[in-house]
N, C-alpha and C. Protein backbone atom coordinates (compact mmCIF):
# COMPACT_ATOMS: atom_id res chain seq x y z
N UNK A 1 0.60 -12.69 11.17
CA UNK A 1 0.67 -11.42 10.47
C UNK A 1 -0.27 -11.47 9.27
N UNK A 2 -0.86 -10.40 8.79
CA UNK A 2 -1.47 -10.77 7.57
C UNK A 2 -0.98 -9.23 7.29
N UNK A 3 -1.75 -8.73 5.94
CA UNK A 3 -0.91 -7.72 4.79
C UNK A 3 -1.78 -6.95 4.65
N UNK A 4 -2.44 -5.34 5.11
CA UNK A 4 -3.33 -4.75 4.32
C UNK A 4 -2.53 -3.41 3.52
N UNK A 5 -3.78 -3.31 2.61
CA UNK A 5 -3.43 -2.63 1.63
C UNK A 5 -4.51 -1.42 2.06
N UNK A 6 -3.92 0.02 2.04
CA UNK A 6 -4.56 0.83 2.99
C UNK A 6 -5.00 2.13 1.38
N UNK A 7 -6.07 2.13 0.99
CA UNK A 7 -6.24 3.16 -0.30
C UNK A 7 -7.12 4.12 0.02
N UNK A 8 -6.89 4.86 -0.79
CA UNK A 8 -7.81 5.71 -1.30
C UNK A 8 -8.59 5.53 -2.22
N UNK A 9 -9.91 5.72 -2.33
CA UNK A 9 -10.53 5.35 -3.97
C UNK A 9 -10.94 3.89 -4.12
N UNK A 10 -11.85 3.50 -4.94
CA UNK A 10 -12.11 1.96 -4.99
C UNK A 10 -11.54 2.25 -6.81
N UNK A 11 -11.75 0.54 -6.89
CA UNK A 11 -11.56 0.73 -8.81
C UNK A 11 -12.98 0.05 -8.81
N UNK A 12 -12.86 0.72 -10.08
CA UNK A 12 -14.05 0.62 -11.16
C UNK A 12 -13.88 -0.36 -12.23
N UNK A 13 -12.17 -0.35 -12.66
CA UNK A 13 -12.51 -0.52 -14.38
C UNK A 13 -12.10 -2.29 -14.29
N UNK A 14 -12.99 -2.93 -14.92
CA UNK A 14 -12.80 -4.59 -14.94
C UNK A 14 -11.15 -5.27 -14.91
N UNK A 15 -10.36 -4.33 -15.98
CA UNK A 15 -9.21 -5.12 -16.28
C UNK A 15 -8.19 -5.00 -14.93
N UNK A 16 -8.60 -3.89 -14.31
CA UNK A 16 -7.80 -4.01 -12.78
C UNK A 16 -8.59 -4.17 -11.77
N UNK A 17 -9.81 -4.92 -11.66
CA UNK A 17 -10.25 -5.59 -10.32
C UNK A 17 -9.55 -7.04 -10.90
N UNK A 18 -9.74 -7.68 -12.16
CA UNK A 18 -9.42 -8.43 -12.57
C UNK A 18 -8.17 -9.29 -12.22
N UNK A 19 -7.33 -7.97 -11.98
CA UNK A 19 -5.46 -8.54 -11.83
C UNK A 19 -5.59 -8.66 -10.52
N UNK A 20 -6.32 -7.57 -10.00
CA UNK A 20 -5.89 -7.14 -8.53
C UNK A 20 -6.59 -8.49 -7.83
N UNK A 21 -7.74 -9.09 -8.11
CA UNK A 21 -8.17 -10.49 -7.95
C UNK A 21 -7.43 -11.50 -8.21
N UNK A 22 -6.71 -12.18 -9.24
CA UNK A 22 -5.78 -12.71 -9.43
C UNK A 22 -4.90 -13.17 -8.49
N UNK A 23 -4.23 -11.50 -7.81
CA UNK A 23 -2.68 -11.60 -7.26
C UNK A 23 -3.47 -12.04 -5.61
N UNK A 24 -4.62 -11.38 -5.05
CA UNK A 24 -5.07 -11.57 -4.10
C UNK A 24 -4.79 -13.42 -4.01
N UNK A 25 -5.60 -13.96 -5.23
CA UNK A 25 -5.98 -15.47 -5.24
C UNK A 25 -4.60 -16.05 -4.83
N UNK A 26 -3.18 -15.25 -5.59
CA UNK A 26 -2.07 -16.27 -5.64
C UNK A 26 -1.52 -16.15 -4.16
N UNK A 27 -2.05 -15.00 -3.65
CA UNK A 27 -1.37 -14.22 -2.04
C UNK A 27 -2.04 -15.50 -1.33
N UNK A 28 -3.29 -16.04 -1.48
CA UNK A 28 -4.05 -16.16 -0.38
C UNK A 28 -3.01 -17.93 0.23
N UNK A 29 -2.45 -18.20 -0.97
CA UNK A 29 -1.42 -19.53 -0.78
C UNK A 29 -0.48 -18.94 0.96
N UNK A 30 -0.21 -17.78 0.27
CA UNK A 30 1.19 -17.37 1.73
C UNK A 30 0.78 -16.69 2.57
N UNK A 31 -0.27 -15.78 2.48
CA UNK A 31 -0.74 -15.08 3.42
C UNK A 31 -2.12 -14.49 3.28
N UNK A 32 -3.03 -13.63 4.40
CA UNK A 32 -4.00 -13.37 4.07
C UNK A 32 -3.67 -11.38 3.42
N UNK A 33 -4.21 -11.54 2.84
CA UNK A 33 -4.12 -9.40 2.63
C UNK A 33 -5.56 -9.13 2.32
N UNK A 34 -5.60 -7.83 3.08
CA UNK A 34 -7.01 -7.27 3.01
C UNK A 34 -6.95 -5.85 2.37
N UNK A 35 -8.00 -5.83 1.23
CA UNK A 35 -7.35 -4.25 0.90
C UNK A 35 -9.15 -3.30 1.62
N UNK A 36 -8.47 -2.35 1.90
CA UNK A 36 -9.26 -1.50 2.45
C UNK A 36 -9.30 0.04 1.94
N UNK A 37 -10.62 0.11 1.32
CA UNK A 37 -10.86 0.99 0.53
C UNK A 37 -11.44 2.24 1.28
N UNK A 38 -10.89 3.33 0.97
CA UNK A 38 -11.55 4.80 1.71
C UNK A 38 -12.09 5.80 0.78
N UNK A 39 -13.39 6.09 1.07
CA UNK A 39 -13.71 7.27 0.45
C UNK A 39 -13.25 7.91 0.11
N UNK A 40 -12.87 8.51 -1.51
CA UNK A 40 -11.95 9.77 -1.42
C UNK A 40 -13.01 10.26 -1.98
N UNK A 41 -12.64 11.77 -1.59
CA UNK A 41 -12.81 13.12 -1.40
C UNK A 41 -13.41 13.79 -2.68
N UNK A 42 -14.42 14.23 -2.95
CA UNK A 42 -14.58 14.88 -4.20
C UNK A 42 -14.30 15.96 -4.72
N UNK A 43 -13.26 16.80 -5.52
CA UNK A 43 -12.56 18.05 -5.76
C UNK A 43 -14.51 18.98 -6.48
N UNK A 44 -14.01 19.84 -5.49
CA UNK A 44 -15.81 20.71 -5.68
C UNK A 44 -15.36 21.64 -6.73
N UNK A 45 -14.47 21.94 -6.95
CA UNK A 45 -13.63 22.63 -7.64
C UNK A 45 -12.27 23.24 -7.85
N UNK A 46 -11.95 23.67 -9.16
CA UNK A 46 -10.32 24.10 -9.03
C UNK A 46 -9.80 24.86 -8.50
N UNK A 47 -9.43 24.68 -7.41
CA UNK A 47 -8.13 25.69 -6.64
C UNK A 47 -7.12 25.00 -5.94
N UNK A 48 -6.23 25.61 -5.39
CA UNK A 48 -5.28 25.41 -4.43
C UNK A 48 -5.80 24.54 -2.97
N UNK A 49 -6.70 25.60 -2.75
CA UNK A 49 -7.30 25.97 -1.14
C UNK A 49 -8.33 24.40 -1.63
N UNK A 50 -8.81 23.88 -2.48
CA UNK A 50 -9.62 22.98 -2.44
C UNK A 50 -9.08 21.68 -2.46
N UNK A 51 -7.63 21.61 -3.52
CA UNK A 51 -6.72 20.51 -3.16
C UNK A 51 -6.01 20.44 -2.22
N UNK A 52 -5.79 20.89 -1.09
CA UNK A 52 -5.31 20.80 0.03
C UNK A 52 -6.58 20.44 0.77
N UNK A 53 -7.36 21.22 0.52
CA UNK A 53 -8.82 20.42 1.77
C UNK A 53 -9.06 18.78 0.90
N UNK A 54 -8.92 18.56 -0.14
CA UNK A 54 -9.30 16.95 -0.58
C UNK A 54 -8.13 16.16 0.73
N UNK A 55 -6.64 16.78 0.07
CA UNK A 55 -5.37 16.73 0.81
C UNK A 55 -5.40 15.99 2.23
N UNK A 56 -5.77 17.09 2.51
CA UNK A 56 -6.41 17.06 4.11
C UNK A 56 -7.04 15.93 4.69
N UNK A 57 -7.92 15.62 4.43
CA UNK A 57 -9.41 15.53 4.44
C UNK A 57 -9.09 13.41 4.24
N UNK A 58 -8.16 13.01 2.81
CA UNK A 58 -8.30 11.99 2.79
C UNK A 58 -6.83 11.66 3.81
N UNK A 59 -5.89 12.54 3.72
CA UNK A 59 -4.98 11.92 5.06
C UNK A 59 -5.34 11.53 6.59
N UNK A 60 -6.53 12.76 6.81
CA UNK A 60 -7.25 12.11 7.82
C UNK A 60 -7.98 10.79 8.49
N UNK A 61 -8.89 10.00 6.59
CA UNK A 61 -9.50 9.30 6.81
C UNK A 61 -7.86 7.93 6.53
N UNK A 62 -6.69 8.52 6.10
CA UNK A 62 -5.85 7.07 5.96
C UNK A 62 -5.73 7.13 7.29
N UNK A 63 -4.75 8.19 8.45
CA UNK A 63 -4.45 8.13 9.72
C UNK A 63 -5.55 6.85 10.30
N UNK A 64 -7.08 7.34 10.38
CA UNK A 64 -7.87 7.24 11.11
C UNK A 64 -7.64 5.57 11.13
N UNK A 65 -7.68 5.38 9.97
CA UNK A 65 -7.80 3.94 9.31
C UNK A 65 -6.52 2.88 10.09
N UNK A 66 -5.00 4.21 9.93
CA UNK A 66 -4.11 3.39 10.72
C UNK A 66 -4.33 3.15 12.42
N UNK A 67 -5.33 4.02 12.75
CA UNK A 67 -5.24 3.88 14.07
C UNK A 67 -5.95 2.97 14.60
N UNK A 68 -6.36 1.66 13.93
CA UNK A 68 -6.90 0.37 14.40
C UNK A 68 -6.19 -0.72 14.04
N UNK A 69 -4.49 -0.06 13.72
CA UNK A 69 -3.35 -0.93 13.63
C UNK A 69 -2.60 -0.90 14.68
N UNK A 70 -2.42 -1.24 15.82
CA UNK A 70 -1.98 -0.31 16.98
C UNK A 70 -0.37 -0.82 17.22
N UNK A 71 -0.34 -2.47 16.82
CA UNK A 71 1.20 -3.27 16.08
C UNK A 71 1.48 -3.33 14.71
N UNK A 72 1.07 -2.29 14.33
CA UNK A 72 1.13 -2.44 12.52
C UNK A 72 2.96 -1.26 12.17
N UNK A 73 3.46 -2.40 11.36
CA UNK A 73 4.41 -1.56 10.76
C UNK A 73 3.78 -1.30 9.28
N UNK A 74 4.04 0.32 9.07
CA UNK A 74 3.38 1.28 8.09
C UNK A 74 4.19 1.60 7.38
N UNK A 75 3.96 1.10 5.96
CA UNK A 75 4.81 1.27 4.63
C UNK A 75 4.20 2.49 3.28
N UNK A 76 4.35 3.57 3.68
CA UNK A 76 3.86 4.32 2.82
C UNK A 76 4.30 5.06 1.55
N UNK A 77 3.88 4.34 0.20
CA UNK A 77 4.05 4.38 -1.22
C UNK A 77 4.50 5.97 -1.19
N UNK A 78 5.35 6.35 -1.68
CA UNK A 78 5.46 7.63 -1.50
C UNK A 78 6.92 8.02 -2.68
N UNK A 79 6.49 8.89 -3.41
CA UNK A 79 7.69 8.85 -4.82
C UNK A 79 8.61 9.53 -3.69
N UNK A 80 8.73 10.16 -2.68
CA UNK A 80 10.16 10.60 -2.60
C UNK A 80 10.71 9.68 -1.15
N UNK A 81 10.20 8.09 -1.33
CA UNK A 81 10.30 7.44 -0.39
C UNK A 81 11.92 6.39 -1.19
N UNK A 82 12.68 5.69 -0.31
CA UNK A 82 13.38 5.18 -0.88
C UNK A 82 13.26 3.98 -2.08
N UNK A 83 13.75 3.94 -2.95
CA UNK A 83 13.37 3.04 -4.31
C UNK A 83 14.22 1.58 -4.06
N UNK A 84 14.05 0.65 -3.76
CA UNK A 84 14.68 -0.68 -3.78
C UNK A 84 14.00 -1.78 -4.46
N UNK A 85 14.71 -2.90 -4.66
CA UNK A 85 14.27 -3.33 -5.61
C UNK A 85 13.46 -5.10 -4.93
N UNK A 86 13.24 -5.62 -6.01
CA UNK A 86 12.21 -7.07 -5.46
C UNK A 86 12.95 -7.99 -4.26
N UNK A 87 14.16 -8.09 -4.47
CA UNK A 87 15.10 -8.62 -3.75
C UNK A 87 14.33 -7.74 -2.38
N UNK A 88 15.47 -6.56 -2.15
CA UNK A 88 15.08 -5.97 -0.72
C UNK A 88 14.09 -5.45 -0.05
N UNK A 89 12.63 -5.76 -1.11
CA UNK A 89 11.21 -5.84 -0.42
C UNK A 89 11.06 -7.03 0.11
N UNK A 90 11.42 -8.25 -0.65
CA UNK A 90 10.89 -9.57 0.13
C UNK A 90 12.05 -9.63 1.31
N UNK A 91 12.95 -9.06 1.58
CA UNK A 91 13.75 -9.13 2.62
C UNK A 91 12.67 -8.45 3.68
N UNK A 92 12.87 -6.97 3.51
CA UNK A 92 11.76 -6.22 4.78
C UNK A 92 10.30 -7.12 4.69
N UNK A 93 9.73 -7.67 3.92
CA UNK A 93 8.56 -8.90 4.55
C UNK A 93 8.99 -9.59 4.90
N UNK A 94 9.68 -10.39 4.93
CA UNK A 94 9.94 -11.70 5.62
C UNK A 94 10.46 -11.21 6.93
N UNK A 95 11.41 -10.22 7.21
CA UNK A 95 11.81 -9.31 8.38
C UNK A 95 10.56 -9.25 9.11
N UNK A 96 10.03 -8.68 8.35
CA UNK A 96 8.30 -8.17 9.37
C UNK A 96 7.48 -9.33 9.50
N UNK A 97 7.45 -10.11 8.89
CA UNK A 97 6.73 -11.68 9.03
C UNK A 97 7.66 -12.07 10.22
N UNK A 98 8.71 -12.30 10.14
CA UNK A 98 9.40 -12.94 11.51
C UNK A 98 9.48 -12.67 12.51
N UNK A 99 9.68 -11.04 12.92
CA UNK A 99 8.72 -10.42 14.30
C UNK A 99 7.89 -10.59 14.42
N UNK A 100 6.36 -10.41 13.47
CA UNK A 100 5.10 -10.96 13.65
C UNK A 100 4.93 -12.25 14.45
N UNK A 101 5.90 -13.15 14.37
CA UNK A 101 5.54 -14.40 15.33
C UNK A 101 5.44 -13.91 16.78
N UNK A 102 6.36 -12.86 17.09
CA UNK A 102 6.26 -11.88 17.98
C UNK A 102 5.44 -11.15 18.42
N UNK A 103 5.75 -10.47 17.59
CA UNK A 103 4.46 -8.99 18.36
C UNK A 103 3.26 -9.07 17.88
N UNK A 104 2.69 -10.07 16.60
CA UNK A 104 1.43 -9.69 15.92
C UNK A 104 1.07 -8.81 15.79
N UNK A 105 2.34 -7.88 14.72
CA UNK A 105 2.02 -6.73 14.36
C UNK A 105 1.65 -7.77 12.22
N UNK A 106 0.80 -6.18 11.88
CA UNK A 106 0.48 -6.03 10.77
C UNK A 106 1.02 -5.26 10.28
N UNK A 107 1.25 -5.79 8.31
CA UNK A 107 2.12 -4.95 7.55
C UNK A 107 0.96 -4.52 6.98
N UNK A 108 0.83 -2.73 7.02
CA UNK A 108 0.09 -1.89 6.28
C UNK A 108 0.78 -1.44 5.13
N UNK A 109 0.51 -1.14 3.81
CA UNK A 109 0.61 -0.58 2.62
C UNK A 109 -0.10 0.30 2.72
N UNK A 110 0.06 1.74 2.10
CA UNK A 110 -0.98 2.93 2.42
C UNK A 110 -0.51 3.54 1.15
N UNK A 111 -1.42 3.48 0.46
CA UNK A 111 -1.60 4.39 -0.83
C UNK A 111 -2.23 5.55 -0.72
N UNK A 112 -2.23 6.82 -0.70
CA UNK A 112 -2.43 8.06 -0.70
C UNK A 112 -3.60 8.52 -1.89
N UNK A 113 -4.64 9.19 -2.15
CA UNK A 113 -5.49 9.74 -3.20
C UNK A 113 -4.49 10.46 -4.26
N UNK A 114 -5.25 10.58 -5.23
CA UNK A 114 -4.51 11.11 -6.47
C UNK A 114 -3.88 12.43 -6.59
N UNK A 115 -4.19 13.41 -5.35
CA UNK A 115 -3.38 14.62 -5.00
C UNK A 115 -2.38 14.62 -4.34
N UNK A 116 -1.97 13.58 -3.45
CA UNK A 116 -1.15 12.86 -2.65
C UNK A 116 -1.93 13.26 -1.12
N UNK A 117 -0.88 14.01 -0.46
CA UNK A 117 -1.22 13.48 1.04
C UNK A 117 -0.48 14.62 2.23
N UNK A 118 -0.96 15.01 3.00
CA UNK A 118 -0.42 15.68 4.34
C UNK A 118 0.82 15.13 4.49
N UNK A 119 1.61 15.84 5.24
CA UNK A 119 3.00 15.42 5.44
C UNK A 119 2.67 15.00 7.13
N UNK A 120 1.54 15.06 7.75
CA UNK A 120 0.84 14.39 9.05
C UNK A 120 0.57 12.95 8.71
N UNK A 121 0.45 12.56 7.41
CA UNK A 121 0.20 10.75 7.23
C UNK A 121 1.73 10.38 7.03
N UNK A 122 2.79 11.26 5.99
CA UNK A 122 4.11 10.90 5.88
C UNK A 122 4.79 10.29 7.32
N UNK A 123 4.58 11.10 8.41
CA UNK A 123 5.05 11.17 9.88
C UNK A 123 4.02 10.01 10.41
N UNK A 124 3.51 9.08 10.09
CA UNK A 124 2.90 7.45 10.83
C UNK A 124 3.46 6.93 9.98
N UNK A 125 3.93 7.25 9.25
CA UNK A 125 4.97 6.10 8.43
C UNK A 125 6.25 5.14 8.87
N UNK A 126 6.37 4.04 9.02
CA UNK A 126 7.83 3.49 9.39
C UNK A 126 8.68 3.40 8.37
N UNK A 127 7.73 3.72 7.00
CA UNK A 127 8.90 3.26 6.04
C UNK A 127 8.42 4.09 4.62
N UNK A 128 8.98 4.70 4.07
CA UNK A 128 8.52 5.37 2.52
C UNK A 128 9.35 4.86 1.73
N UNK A 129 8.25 4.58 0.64
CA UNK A 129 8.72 3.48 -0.31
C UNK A 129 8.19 4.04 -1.70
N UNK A 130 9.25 3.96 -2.58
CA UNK A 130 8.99 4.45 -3.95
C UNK A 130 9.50 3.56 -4.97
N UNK A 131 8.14 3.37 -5.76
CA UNK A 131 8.39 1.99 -7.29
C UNK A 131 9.33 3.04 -8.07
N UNK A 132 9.07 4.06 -7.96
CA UNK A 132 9.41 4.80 -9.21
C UNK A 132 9.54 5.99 -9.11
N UNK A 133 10.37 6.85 -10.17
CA UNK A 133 9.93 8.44 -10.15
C UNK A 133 9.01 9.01 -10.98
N UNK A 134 8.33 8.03 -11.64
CA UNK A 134 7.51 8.40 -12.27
C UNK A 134 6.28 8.43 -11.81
N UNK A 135 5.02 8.80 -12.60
CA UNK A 135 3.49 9.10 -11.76
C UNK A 135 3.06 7.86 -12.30
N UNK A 136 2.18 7.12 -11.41
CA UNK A 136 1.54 6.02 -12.06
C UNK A 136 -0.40 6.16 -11.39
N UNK A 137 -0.99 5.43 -12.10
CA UNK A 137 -2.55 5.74 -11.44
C UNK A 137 -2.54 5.03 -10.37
N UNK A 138 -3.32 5.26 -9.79
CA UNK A 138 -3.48 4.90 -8.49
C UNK A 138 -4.04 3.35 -8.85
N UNK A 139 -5.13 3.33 -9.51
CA UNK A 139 -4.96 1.66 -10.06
C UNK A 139 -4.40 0.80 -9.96
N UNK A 140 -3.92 1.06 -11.14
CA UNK A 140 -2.22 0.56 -11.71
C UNK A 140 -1.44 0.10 -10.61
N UNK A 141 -1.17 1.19 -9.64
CA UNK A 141 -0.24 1.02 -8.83
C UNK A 141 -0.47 -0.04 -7.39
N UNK A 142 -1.92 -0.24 -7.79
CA UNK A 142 -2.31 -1.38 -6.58
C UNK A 142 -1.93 -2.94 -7.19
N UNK A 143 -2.02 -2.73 -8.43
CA UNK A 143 -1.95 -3.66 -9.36
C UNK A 143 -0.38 -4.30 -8.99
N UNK A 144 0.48 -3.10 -9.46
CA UNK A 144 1.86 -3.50 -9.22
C UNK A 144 2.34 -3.76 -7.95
N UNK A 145 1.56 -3.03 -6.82
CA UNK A 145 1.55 -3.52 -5.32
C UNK A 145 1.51 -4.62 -5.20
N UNK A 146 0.07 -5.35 -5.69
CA UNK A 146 0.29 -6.73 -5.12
C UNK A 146 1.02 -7.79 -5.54
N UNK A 147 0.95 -7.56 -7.20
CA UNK A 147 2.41 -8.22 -7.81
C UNK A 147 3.68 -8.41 -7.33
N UNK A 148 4.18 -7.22 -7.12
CA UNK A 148 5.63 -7.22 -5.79
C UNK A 148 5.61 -7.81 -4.93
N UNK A 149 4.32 -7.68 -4.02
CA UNK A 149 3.69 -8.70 -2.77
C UNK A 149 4.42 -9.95 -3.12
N UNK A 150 3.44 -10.43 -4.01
CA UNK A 150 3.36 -11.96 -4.32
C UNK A 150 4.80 -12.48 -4.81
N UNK A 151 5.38 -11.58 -5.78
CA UNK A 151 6.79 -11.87 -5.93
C UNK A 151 7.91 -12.43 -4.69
N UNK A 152 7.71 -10.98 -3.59
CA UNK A 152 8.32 -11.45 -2.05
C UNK A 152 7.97 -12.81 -1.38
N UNK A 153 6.37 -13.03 -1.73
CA UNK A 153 6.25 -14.30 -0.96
C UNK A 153 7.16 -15.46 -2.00
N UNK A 154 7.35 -15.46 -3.48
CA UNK A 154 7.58 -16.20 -4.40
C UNK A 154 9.43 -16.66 -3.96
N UNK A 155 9.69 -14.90 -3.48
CA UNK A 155 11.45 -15.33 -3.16
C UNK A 155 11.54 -15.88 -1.54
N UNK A 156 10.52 -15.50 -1.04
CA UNK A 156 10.63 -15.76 0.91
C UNK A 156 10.85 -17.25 0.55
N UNK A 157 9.75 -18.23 -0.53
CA UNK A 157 9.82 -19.48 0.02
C UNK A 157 10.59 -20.61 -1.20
N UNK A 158 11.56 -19.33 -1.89
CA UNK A 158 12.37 -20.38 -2.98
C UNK A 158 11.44 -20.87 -3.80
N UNK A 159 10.43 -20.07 -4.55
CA UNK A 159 9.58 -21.08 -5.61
C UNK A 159 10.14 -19.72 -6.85
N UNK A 160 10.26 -20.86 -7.86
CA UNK A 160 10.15 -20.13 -9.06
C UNK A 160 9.26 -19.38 -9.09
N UNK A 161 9.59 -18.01 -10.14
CA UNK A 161 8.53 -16.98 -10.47
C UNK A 161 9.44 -15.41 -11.20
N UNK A 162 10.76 -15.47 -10.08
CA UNK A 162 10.67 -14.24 -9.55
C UNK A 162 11.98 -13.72 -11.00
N UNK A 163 12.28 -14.74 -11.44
CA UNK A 163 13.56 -14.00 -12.84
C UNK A 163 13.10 -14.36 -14.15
């Protein structure tokens, strides 16, 4: 099994390629994760009708992206997805790591662009998952992605880290 991280948007700003490098380095001990970056969409201007075509437009290119997962269970970040905590994420990885000996399926993470997303990417989802009710940047939130990651691998194999 290995772990991708499915985005929208690349980063730019040093202090979060920085972390997001880091957590990759500490992942690469337990597993491999690949993050995969998608073009997003450029807003041509303000309207409705234009954030729904960004909308559109980058749910298409996540789908497209899932459809070269063909054993991939799909975990999509989503605020009105269920909220659980470090404990019962490293449970559902290690769950999905242990079929993987099985099916060699892949765990996708799919982060959505900053307008969010079609309710056509919600529906390839196996699982909606929410850190929070609050808005966080899309950054940020890859940041705290892989942190959690690494935490799960930290409780899967009993090493200090995780209190």
């Amino acid at each position: 099994m290995k772990i991708n991280i499915i985005c929208i948007g690349s980063i730019k700003e040093k202090f979060y390629t920085d972390a997001i490098n880091e957590y990759l380095k500490r992942l690469s001990k337990f597993i491999k994760v690949n993050v995969i970056e998608l073009k997003e969409e450029k807003l041509r201007e303000e309207s409705k009708a234009e954030e729904e075509r960004v909308k559109t437009a980058e749910s298409e290119k996540l789908i497209n992206a899932l459809s070269k997962y063909k054993n991939a269970y799909n975990i999509l970040l989503d605020v009105k997805g269920k909220q659980i905590d470090s404990i019962e994420l490293s449970d559902l990885i290690r769950e999905k790591k242990d079929s993987a000996l099985e099916n060699t399926e892949d765990l996708n993470f799919i982060i959505g662009g900053s307008l969010g997303y079609q309710d056509s990417l919600r529906d390839k989802a196996d699982y909606k998952l929410s850190f929070s009710k609050m808005t966080y940047p899309h950054q940020l939130m890859r940041v705290i992605l892989l942190e959690q990651i690494y935490r799960s691998f930290k409780i899967i194999n009993n090493e200090a880290y995780h209190k």
